[in-house]
C-alpha atoms as a PDB file:
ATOM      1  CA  UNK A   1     -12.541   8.930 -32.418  1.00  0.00           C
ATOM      2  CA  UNK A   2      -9.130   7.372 -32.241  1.00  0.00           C
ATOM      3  CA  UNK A   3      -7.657   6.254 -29.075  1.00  0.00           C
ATOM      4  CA  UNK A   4      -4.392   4.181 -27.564  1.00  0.00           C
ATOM      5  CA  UNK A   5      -6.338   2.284 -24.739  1.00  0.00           C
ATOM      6  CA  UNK A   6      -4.210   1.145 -21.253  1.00  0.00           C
ATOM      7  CA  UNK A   7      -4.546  -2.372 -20.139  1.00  0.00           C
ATOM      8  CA  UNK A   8      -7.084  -0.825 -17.107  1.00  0.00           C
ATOM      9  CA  UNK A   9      -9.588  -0.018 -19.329  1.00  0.00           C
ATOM     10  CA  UNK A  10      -9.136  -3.352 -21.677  1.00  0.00           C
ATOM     11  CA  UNK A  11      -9.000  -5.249 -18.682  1.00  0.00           C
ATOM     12  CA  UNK A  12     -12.365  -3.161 -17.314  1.00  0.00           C
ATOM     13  CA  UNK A  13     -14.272  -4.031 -20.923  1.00  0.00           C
ATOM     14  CA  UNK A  14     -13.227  -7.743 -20.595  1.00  0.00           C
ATOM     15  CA  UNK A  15     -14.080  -8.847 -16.925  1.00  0.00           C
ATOM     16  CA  UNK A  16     -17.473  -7.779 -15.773  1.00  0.00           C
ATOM     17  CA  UNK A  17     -16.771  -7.739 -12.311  1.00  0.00           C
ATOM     18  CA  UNK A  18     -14.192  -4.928 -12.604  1.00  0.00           C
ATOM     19  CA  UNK A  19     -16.016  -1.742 -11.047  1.00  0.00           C
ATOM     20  CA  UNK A  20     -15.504   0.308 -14.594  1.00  0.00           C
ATOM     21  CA  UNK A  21     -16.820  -1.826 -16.548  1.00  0.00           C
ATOM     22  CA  UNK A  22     -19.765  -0.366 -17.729  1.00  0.00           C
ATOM     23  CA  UNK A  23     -17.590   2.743 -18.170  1.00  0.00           C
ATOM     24  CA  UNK A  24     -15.262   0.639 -20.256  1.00  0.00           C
ATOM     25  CA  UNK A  25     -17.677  -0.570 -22.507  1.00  0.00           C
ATOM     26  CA  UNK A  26     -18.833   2.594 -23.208  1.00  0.00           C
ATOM     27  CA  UNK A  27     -15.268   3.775 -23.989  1.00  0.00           C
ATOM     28  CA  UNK A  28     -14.277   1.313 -26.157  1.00  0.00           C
ATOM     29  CA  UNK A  29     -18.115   1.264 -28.175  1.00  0.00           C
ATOM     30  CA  UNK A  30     -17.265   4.890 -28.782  1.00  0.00           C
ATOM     31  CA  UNK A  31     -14.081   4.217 -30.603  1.00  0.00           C
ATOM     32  CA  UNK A  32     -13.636   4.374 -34.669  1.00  0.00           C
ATOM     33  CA  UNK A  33      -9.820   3.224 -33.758  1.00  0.00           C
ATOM     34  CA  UNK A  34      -8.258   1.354 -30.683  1.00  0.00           C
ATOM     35  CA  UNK A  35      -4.426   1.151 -30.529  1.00  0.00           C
ATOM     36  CA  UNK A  36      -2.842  -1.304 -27.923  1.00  0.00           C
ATOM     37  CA  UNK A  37       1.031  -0.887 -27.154  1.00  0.00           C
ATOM     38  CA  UNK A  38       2.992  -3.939 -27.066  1.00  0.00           C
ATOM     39  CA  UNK A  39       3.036  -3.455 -23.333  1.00  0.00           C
ATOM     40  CA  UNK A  40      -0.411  -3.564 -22.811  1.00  0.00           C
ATOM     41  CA  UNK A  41      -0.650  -7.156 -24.037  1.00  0.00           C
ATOM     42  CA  UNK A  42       2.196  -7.950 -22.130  1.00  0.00           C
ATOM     43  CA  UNK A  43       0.486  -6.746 -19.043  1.00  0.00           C
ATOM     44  CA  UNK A  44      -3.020  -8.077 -19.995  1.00  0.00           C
ATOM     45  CA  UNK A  45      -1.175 -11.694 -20.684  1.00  0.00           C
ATOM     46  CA  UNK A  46      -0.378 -11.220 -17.024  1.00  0.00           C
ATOM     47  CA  UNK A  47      -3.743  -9.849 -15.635  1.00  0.00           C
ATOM     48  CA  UNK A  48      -5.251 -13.176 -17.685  1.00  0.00           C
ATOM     49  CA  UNK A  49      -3.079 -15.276 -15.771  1.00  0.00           C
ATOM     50  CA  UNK A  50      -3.950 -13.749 -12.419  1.00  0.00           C
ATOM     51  CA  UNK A  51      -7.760 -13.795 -13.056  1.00  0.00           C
ATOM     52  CA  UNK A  52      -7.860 -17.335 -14.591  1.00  0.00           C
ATOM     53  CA  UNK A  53      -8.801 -15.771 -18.064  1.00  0.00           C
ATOM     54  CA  UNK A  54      -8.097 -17.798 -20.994  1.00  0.00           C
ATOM     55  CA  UNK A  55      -5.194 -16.231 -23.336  1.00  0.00           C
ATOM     56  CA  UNK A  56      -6.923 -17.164 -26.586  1.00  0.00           C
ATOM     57  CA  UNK A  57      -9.139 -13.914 -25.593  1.00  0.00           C
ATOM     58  CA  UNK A  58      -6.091 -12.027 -27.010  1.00  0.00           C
ATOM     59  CA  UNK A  59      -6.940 -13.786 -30.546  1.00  0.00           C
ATOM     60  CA  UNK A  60     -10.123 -11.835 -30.364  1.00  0.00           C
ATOM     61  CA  UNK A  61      -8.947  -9.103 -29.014  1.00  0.00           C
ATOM     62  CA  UNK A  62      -6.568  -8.382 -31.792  1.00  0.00           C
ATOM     63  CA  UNK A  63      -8.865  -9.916 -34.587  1.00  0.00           C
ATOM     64  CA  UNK A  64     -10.867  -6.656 -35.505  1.00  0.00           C
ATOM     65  CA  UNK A  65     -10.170  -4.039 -37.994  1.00  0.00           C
ATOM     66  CA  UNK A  66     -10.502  -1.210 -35.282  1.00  0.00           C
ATOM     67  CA  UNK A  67      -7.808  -2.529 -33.520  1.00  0.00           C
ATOM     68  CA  UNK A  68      -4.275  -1.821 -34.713  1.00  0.00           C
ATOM     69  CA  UNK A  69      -1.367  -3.557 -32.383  1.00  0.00           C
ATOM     70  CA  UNK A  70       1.525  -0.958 -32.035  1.00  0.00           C
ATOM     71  CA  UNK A  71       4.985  -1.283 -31.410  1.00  0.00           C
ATOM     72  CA  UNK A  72       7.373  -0.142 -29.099  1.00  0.00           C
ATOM     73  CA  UNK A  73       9.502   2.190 -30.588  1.00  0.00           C
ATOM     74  CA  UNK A  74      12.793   3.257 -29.100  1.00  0.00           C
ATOM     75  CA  UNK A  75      12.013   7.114 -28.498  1.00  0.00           C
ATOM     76  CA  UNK A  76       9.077   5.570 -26.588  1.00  0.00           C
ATOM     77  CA  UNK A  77      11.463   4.211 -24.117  1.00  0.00           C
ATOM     78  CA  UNK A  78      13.863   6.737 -24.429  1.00  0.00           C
ATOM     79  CA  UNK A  79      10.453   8.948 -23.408  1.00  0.00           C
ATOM     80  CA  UNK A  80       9.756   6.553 -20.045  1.00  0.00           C
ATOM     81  CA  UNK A  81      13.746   7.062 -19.578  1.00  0.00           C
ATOM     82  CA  UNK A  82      13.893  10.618 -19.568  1.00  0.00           C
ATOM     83  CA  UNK A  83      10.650  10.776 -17.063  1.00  0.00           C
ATOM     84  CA  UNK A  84      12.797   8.500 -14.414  1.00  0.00           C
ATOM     85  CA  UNK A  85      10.222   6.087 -13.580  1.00  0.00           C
ATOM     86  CA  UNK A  86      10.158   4.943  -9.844  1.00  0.00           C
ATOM     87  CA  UNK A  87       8.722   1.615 -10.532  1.00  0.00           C
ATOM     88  CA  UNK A  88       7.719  -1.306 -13.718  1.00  0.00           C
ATOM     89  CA  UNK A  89       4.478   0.400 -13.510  1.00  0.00           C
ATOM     90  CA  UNK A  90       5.370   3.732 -14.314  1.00  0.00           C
ATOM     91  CA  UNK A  91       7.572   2.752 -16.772  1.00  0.00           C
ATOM     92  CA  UNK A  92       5.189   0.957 -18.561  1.00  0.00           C
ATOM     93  CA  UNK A  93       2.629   3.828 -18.151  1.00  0.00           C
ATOM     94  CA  UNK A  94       5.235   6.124 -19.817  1.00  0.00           C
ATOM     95  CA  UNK A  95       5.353   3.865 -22.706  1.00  0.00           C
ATOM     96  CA  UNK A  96       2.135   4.072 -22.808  1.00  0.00           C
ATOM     97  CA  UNK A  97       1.256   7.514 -22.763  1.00  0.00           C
ATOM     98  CA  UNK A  98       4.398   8.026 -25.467  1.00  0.00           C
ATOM     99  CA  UNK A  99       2.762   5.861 -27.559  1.00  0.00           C
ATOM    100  CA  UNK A 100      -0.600   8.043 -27.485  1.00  0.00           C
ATOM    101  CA  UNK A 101       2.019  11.150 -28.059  1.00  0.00           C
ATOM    102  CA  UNK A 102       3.879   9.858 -30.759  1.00  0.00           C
ATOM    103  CA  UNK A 103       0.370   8.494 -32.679  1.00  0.00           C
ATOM    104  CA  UNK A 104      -1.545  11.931 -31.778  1.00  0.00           C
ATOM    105  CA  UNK A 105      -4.407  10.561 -30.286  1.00  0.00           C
ATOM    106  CA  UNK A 106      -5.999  10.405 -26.531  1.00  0.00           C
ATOM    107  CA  UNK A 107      -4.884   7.957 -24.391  1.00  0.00           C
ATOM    108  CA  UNK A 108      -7.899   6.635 -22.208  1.00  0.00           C
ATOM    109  CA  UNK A 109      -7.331   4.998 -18.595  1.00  0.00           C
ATOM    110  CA  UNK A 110      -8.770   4.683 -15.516  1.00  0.00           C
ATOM    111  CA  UNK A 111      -5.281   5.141 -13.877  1.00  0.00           C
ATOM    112  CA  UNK A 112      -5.281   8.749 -12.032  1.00  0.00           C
ATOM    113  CA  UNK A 113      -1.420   9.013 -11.868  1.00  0.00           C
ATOM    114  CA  UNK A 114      -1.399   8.862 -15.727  1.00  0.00           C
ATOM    115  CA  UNK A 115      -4.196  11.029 -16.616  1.00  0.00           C
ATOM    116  CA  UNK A 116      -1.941  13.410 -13.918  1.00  0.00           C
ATOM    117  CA  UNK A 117       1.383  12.678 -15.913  1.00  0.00           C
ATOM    118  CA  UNK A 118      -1.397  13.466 -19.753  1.00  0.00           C
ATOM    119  CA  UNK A 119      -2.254  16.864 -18.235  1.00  0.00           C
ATOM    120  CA  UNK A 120       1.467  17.587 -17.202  1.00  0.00           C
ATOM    121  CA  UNK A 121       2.944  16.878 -20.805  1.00  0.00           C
END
């Protein structure tokens, strides 16, 4: 299975104290394919930050063949545009989900507003 992955369920696989993180694991061990938007490292860089993590996990994070970085294209933000988003969050979770869209794959999170805004679309 193919999958764009939010930064909540990264984040989950990556720190073993997050509460998912078993779930996260299993998630990503499932996974033929993992595509991570542009925002999502942005955000992890800042969850690393928080959380004391070293950034050099990104190098490994980014280092195996499953893993395909993807870019933000501009009818991805012309997506999180349309959809008004109240806050940086959303409109990062719109990128997000337009990314998933545009790629035809599931988007996995742990985030209930954006499995909402999946089932809406």
């Amino acid at each position: 299975m193919k999958a764009v992955i939010d930064t909540n369920v990264i984040f989950a696989y990556l720190y073993d104290k997050d509460p998912y993180h078993k779930k996260a694991i299993e998630i990503i061990d499932s996974l033929e394919k993992i595509y991570l938007p542009a925002v999502v490292i942005f955000e992890l860089i800042f969850l690393f930050k928080r959380y004391n993590i070293d950034l050099k996990v990104l190098y490994y994070l980014l280092s195996p063949e499953e893993v395909e970085y993807v870019e933000t294209k501009l009818e991805d933000i012309y997506f999180a545009l349309k959809n008004e988003p109240e806050s940086y969050d959303e409109f990062n979770d719109y990128i997000i989900l337009h990314t998933a869209l545009r790629l035809k794959v599931k988007l996995e999170t742990f985030d209930k507003e954006l499995k909402e805004k999946i089932t809406k679309i």
